[in-house]
N, C-alpha and C. Protein backbone atom coordinates (compact mmCIF):
# COMPACT_ATOMS: atom_id res chain seq x y z
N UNK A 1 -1.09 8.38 -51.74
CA UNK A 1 -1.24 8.10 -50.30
C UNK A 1 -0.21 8.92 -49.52
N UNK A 2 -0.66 9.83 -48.80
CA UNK A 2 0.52 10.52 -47.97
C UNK A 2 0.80 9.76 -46.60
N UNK A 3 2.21 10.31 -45.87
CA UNK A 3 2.43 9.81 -44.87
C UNK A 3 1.43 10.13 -43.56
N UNK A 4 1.35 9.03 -43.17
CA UNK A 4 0.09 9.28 -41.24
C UNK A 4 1.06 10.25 -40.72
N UNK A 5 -0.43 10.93 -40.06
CA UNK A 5 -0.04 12.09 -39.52
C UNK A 5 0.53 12.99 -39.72
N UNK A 6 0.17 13.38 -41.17
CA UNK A 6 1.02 14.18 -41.92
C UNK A 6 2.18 14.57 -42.08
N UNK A 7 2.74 13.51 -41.70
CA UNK A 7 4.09 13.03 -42.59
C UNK A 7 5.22 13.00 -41.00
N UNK A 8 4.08 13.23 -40.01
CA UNK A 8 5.11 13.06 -38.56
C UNK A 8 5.41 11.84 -38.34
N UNK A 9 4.84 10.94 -38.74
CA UNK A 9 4.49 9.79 -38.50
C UNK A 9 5.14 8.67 -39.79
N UNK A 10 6.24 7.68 -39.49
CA UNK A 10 6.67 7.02 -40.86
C UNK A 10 4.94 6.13 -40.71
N UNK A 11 5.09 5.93 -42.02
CA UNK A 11 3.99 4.37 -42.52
C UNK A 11 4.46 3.37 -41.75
N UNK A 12 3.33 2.08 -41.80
CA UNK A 12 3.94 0.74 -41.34
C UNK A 12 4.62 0.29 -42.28
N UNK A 13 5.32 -0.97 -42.06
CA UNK A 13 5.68 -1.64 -43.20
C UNK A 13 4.60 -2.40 -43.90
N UNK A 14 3.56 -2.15 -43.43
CA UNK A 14 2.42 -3.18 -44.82
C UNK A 14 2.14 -1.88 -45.82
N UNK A 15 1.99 -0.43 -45.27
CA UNK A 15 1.36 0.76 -45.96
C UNK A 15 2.82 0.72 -46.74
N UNK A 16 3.88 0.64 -46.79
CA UNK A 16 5.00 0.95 -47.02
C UNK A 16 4.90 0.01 -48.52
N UNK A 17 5.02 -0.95 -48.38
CA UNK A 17 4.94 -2.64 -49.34
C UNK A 17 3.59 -2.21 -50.39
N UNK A 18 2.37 -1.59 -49.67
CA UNK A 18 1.31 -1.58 -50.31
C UNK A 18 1.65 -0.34 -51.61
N UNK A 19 2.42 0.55 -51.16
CA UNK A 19 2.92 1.91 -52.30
C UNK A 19 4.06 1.02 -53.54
N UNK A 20 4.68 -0.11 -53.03
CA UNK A 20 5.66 -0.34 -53.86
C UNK A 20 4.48 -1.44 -54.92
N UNK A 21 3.35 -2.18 -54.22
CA UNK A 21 3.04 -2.84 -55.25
C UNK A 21 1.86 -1.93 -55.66
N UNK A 22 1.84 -0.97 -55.58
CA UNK A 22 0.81 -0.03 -56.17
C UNK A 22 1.66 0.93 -57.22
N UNK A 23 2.96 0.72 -57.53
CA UNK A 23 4.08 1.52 -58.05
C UNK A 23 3.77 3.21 -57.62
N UNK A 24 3.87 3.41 -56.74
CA UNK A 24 3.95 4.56 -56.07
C UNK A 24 4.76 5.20 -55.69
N UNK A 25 5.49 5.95 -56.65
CA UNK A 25 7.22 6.41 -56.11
C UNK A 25 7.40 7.14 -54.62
N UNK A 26 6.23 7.34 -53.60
CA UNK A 26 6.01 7.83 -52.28
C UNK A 26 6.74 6.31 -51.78
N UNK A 27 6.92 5.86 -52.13
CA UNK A 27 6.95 4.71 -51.33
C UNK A 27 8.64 4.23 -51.17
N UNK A 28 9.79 5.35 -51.92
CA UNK A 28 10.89 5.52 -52.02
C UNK A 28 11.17 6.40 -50.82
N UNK A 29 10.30 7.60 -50.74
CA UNK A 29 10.59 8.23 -49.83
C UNK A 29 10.04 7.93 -48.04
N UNK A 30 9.36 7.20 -48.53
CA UNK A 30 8.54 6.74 -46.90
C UNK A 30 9.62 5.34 -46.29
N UNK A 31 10.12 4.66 -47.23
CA UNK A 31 11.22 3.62 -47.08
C UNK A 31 12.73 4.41 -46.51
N UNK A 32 12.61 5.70 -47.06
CA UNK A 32 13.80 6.34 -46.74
C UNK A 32 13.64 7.00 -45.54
N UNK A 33 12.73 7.29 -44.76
CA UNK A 33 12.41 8.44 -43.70
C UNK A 33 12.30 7.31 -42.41
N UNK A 34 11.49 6.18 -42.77
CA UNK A 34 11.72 4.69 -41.83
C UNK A 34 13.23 4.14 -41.44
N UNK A 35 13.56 3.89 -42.34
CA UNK A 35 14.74 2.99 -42.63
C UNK A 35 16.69 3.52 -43.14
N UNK A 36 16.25 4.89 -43.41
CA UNK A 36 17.55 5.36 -44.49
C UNK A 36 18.72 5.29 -43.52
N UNK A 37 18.17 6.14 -42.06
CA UNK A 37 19.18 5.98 -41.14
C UNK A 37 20.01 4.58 -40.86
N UNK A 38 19.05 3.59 -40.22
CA UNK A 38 19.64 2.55 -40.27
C UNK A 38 20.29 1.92 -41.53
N UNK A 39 20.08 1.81 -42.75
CA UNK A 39 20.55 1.37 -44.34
C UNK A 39 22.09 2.40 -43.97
N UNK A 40 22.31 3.27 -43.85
CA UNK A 40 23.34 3.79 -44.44
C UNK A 40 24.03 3.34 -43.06
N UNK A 41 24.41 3.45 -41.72
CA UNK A 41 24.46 2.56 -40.70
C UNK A 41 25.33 1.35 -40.71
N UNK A 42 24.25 0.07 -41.74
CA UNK A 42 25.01 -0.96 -42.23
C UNK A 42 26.38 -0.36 -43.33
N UNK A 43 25.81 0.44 -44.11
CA UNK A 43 26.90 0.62 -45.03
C UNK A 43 28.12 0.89 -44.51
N UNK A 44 28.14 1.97 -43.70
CA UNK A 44 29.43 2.72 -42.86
C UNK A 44 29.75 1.76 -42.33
N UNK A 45 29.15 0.73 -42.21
CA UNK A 45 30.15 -0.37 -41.18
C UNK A 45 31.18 -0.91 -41.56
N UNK A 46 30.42 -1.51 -43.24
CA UNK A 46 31.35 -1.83 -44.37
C UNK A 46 32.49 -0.92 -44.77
N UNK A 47 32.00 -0.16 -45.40
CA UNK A 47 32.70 0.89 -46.20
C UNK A 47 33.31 1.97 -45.71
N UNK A 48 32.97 2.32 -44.75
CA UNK A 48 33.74 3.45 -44.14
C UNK A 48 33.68 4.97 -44.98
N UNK A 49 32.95 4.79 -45.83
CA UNK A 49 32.96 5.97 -46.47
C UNK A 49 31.57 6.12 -47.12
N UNK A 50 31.34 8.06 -46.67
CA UNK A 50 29.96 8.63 -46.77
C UNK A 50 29.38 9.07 -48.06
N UNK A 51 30.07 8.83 -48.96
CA UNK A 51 29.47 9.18 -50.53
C UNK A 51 29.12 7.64 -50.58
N UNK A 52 30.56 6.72 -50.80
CA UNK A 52 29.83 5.64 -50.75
C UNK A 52 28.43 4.56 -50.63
N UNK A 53 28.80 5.56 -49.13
CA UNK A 53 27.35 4.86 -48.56
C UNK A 53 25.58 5.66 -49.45
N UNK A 54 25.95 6.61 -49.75
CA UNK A 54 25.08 6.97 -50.05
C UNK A 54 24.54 6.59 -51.40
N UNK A 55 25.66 6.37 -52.28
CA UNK A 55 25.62 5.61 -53.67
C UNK A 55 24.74 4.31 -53.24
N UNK A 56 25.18 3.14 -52.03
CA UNK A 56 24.41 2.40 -52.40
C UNK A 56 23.28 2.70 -51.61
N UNK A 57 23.07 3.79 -51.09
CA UNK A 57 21.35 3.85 -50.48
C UNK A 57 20.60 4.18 -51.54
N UNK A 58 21.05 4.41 -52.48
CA UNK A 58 20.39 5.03 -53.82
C UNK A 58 19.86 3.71 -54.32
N UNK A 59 21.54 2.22 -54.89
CA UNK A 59 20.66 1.21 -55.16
C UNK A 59 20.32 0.69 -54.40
N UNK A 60 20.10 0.34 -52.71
CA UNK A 60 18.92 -0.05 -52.27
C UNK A 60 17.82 -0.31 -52.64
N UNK A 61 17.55 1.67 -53.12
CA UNK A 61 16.25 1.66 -52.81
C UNK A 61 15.53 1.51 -54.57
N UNK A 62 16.51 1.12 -55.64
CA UNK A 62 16.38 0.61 -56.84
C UNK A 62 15.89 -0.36 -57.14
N UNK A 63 16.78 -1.69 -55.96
CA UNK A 63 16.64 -2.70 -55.84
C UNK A 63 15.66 -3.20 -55.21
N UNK A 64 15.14 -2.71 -54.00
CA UNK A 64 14.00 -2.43 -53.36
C UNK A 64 12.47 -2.28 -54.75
N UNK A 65 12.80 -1.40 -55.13
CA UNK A 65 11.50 -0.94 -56.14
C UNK A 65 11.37 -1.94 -57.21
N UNK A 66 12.54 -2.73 -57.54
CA UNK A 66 12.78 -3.56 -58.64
C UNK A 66 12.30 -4.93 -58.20
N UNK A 67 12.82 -5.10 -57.05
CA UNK A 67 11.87 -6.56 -56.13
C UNK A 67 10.75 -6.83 -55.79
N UNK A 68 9.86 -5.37 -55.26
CA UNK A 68 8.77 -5.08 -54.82
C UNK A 68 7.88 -4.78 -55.61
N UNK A 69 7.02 -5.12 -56.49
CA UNK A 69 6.71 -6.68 -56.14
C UNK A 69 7.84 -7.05 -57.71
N UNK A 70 7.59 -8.44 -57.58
CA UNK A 70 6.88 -9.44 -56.97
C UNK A 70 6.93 -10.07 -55.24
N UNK A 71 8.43 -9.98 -54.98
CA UNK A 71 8.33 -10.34 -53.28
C UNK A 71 7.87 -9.52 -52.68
N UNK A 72 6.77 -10.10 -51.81
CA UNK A 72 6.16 -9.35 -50.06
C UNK A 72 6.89 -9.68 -49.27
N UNK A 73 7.88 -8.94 -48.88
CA UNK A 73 8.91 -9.01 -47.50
C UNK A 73 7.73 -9.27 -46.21
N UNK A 74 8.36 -10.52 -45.59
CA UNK A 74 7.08 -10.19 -44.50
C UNK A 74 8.16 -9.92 -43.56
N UNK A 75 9.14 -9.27 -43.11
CA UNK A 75 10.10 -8.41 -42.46
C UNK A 75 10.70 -7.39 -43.21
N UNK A 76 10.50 -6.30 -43.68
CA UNK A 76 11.03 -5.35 -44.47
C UNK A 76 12.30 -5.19 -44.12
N UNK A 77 12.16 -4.74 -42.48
CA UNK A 77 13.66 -4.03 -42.00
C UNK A 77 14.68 -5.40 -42.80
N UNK A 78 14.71 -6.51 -42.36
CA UNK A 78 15.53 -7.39 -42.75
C UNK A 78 15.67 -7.54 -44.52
N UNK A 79 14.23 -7.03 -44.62
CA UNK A 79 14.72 -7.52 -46.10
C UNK A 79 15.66 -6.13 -47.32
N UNK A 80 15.15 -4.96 -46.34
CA UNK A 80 16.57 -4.14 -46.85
C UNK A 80 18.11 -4.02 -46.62
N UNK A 81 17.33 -4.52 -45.29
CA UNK A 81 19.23 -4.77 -44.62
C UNK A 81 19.62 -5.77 -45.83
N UNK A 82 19.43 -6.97 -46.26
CA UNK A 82 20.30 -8.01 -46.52
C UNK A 82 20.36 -7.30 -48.20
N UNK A 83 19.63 -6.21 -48.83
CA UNK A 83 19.98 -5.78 -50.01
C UNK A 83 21.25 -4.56 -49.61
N UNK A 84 21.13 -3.82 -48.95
CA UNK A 84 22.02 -2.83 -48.42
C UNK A 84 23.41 -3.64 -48.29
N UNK A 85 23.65 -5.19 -47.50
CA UNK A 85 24.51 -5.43 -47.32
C UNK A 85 25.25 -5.86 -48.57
N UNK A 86 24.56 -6.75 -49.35
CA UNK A 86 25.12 -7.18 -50.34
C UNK A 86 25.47 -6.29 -51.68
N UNK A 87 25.14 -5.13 -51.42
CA UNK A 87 25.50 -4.05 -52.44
C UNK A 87 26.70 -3.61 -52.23
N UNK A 88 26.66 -3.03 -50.38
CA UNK A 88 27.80 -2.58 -49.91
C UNK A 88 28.76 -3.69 -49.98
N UNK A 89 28.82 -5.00 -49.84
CA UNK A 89 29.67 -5.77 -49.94
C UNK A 89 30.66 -5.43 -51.19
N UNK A 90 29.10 -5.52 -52.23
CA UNK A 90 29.93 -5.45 -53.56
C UNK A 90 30.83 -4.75 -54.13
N UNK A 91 30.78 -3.17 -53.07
CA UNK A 91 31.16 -2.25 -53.43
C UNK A 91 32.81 -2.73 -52.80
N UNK A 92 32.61 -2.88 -51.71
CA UNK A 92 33.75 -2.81 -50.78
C UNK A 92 35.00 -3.81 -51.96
N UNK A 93 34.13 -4.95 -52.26
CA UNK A 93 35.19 -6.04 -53.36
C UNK A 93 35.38 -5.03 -53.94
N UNK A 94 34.97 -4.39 -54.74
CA UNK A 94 35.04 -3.61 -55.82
C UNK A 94 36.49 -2.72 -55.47
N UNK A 95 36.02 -1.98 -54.31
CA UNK A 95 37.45 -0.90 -54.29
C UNK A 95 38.53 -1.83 -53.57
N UNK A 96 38.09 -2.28 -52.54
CA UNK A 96 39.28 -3.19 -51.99
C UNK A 96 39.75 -4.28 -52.41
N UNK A 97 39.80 -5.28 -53.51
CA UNK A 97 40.51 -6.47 -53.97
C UNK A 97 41.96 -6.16 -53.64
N UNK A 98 41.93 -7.25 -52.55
CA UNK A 98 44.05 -7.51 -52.38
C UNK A 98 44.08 -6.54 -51.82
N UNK A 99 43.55 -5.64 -50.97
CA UNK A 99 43.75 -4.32 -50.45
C UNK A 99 43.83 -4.64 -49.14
N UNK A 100 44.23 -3.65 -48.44
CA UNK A 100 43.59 -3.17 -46.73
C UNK A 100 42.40 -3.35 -46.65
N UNK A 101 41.91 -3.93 -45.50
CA UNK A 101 40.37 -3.79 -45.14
C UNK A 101 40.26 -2.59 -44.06
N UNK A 102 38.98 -2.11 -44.28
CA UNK A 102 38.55 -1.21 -42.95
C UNK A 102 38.34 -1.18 -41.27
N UNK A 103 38.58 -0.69 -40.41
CA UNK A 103 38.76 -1.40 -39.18
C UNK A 103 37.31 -2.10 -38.72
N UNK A 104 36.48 -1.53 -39.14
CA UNK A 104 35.23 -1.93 -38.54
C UNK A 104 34.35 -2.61 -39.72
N UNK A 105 34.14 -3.67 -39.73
CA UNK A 105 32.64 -4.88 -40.43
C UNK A 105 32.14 -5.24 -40.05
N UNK A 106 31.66 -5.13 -38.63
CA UNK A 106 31.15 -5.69 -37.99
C UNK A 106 29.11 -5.65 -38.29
N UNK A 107 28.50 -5.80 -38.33
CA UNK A 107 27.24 -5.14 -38.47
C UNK A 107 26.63 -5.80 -37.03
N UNK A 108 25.65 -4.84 -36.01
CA UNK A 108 25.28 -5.17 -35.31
C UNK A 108 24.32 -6.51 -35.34
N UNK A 109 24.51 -7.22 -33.90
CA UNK A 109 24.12 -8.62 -33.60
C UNK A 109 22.67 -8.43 -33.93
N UNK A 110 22.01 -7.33 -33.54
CA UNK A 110 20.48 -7.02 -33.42
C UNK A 110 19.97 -7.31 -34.19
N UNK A 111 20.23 -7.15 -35.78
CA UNK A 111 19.09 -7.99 -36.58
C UNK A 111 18.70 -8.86 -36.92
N UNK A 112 20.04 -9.85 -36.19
CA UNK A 112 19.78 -11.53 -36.36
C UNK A 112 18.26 -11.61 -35.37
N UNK A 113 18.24 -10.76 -34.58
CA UNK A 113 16.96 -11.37 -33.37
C UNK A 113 15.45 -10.92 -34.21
N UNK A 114 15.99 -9.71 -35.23
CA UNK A 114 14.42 -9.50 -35.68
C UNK A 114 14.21 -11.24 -36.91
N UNK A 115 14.69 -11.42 -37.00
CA UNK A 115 14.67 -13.25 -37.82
C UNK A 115 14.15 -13.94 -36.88
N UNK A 116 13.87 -13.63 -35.83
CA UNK A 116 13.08 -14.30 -34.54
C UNK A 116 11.72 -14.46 -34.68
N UNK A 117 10.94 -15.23 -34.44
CA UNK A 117 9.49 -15.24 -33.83
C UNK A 117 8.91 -15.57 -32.98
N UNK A 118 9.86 -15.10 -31.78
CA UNK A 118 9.28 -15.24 -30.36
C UNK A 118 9.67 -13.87 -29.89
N UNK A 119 8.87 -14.21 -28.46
CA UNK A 119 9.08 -13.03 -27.82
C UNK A 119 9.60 -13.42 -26.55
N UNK A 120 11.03 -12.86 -26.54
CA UNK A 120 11.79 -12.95 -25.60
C UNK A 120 11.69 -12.47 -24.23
N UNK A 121 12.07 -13.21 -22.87
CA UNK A 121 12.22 -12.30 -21.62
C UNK A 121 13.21 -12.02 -21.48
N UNK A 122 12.47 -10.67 -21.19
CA UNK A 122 13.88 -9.88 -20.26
C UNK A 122 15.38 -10.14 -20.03
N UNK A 123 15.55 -11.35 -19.35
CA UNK A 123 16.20 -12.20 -19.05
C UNK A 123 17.22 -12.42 -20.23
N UNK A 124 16.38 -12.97 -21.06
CA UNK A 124 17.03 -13.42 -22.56
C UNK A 124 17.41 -12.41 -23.27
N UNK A 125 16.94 -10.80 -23.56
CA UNK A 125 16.54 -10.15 -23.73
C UNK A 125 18.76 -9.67 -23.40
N UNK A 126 18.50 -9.62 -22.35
CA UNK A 126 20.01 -9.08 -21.72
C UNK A 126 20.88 -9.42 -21.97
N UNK A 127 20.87 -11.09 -21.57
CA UNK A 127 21.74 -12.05 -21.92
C UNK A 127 22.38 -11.57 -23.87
N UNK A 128 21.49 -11.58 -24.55
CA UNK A 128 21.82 -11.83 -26.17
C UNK A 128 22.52 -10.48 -26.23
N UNK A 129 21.95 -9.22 -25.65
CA UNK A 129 22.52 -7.86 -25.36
C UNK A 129 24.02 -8.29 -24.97
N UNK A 130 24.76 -9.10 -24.05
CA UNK A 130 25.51 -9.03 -23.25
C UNK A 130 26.62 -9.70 -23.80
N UNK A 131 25.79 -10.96 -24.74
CA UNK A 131 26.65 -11.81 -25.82
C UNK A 131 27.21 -10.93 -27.30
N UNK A 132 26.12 -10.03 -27.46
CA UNK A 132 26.49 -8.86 -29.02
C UNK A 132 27.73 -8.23 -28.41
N UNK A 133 27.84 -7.65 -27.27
CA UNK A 133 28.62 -6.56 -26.43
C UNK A 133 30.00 -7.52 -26.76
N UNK A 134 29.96 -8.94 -26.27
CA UNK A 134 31.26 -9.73 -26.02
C UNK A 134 32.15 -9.76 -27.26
N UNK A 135 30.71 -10.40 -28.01
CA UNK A 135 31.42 -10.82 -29.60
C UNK A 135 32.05 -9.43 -30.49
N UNK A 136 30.47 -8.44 -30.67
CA UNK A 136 31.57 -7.20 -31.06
C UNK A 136 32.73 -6.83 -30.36
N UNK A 137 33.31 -7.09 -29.11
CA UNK A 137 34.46 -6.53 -29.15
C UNK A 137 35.59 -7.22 -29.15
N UNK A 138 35.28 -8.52 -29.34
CA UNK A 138 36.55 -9.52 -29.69
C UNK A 138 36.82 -9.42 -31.11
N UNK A 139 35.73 -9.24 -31.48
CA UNK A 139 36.00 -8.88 -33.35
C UNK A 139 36.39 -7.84 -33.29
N UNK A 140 35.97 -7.09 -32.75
CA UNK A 140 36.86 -5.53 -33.14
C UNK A 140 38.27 -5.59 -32.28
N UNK A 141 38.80 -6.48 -31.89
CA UNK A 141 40.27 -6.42 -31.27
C UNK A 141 40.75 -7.39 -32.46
N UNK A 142 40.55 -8.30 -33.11
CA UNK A 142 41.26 -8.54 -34.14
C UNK A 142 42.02 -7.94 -35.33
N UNK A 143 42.68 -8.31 -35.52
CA UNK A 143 43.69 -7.69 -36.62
C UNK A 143 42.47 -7.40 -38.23
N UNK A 144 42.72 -6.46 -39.09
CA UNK A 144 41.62 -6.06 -39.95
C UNK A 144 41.42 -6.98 -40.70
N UNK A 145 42.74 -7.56 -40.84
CA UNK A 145 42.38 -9.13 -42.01
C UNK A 145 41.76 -9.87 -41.81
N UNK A 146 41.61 -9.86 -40.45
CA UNK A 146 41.11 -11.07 -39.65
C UNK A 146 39.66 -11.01 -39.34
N UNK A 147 39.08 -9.69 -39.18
CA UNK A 147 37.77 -8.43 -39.39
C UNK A 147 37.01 -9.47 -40.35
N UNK A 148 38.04 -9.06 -41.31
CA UNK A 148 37.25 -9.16 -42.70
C UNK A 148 37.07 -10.94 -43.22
N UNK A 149 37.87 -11.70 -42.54
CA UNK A 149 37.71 -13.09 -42.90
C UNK A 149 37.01 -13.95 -42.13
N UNK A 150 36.51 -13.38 -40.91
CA UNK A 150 35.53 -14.13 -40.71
C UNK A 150 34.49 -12.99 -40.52
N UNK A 151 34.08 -12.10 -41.44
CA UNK A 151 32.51 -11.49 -41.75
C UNK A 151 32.24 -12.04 -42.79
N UNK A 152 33.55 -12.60 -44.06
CA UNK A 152 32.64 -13.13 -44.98
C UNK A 152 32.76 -14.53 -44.98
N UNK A 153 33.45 -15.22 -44.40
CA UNK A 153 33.15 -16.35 -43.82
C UNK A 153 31.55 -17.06 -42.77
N UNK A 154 31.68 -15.78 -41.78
CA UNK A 154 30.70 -16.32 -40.84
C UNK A 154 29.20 -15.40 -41.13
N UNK A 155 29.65 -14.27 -41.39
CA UNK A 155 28.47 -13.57 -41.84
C UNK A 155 27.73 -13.42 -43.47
N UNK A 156 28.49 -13.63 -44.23
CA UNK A 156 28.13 -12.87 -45.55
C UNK A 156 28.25 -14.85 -46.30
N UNK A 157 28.99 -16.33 -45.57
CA UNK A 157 29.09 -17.11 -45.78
C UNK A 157 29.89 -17.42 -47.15
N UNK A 158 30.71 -16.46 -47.00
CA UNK A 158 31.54 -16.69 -48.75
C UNK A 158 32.67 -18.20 -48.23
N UNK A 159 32.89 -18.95 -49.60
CA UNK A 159 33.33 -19.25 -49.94
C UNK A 159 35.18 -19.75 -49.17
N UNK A 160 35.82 -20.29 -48.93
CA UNK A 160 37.08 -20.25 -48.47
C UNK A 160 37.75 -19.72 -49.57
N UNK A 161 38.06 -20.34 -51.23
CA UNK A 161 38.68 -20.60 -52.22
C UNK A 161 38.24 -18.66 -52.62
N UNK A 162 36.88 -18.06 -52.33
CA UNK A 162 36.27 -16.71 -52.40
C UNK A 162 37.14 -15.72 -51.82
N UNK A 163 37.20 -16.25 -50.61
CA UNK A 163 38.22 -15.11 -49.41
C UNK A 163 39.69 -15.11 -49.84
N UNK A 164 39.97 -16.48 -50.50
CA UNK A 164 41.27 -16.38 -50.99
C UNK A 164 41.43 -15.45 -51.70
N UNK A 165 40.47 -15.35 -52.91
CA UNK A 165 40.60 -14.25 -53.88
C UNK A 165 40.89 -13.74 -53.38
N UNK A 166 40.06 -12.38 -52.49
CA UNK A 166 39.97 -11.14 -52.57
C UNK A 166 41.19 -11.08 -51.48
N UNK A 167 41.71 -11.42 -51.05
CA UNK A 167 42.51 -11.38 -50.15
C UNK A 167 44.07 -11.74 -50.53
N UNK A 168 44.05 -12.42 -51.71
CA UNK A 168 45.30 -12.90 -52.59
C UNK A 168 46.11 -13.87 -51.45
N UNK A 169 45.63 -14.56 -51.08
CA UNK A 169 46.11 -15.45 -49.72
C UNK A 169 45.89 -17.11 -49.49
N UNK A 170 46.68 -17.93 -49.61
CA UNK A 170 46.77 -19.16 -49.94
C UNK A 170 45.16 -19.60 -48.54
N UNK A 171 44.93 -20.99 -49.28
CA UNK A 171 43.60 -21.30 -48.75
C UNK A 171 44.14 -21.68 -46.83
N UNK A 172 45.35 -22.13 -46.84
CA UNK A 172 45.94 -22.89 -45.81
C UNK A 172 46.06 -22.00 -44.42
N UNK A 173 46.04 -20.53 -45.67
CA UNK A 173 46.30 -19.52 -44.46
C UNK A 173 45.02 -19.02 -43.77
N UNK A 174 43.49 -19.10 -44.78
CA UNK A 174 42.80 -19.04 -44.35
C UNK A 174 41.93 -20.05 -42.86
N UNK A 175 42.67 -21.25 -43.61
CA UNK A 175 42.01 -22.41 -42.81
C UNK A 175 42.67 -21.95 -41.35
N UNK A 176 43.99 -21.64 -41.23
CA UNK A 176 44.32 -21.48 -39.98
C UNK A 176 44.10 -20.41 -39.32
N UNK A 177 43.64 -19.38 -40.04
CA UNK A 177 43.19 -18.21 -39.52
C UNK A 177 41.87 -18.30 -38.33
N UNK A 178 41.33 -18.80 -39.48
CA UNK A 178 39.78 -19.10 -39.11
C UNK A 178 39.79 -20.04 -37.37
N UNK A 179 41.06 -20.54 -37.65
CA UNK A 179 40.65 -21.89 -36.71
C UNK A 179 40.99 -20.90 -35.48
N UNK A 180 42.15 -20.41 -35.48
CA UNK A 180 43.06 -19.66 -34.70
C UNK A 180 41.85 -18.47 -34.08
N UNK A 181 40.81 -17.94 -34.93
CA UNK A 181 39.72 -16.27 -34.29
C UNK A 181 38.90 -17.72 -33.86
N UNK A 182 38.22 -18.86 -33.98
CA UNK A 182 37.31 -19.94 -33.38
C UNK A 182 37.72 -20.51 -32.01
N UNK A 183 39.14 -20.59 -31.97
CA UNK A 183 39.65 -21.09 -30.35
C UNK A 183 39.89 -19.63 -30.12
N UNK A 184 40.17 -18.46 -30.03
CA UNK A 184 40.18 -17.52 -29.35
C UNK A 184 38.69 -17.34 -28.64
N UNK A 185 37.84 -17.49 -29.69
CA UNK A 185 36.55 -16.95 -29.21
C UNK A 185 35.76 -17.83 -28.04
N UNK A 186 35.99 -19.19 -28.62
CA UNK A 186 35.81 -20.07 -27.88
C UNK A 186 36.60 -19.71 -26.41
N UNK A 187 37.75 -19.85 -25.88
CA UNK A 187 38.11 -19.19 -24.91
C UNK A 187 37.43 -18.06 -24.08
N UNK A 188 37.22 -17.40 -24.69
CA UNK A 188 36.69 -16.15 -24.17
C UNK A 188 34.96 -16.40 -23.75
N UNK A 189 34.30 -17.49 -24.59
CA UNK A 189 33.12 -17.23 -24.21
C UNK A 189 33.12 -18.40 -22.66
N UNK A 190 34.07 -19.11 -22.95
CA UNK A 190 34.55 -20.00 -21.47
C UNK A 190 34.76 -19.03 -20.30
N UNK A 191 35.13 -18.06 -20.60
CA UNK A 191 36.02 -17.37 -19.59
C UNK A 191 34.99 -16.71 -18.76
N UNK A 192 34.11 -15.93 -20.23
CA UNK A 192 32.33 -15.33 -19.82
C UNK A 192 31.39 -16.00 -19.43
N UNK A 193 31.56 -17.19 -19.36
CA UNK A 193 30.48 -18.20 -18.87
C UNK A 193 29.25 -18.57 -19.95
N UNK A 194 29.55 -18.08 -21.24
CA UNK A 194 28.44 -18.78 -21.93
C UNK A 194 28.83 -19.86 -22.90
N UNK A 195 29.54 -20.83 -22.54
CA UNK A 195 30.56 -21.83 -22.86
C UNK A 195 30.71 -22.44 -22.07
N UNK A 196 30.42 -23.80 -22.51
CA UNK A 196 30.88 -25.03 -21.30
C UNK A 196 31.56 -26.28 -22.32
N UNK A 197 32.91 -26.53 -21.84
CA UNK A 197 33.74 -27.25 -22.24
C UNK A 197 32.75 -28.75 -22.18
């Protein structure tokens, strides 16, 4: 099956799904010409580094071929993102244990909304725009430790006794960390008006 429109054109994601359960190795490269930009994207957010990232766009798209089938993603984009992330995660433990973290983990707010099944106005539309804008940049004014303990806290949902690990840092310090970036934020979304005491 070649790509629509001779190849100007990516596939949908059902033509896309339909090559992986047809074992169609086109279906590596049509996943990559859709999606690769954004996949490596998430990675750099993590990792900060471009071989890296490219190592795990490789198992992505392993993991991808190895899943597909048996699971029918009925959101693809999401369902590579959350393999992309958890690779790159792995990687990041991997080189960083007890280390420095990178300045930026943030991964954009935007794909929480494709987990949506409505269709938003305008209105709403701005607003969630206006709330990503707030939150990314209060996270990105935090200190890197702090980056990194509540992405895998609030985003990636690890563990307290987890973050301790990788971080070599008593649980007590986490607890107050956490509490300490929660009343900051809290503040701030008071201050922005999407917070009411």
């Amino acid at each position: 099956m070649a790509l629509s429109n001779n190849g100007r054109t990516p596939l949908t994601d059902e033509e896309i799904i339909r090559l992986y359960f047809e074992r169609n190795e086109s279906a590596i490269s049509a996943t990559d010409k859709k999606y690769g930009k954004y996949l490596i994207t998430i990675a750099y957010n993590i990792l900060r580094d471009k071989p890296d990232c490219e190592e795990c766009l490789n198992d992505t798209y392993l993991g991808t071929w190895n899943s597909i089938p048996p699971k029918n993603p009925s959101v693809l984009r999401v369902f590579l993102a959350k393999i992309m992330r958890n690779i790159s995660l792995d990687k990041f433990r991997e080189r960083h244990a007890a280390r420095r973290v990178p300045s930026e983990m943030v991964s954009a707010l935007e794909e929480l909304r494709e987990c949506t099944y409505y269709s938003p106005s305008v209105e709403e539309e701005y607003l969630v725009s206006e709330l990503s804008k707030i939150l990314n940049s209060y996270i990105s004014g935090l200190s890197e430790r702090r980056q990194f303990i509540f992405v895998c806290r609030y985003y990636y949902a690890d563990s307290i006794s987890r973050i301790c690990r990788m971080l070599g840092i008593s649980e007590s310090t986490v607890y107050r960390e956490l509490s300490e970036i929660r009343l900051g934020l809290k503040e701030l979304l008071i201050k922005e008006g999407y917070f009411n005491e």
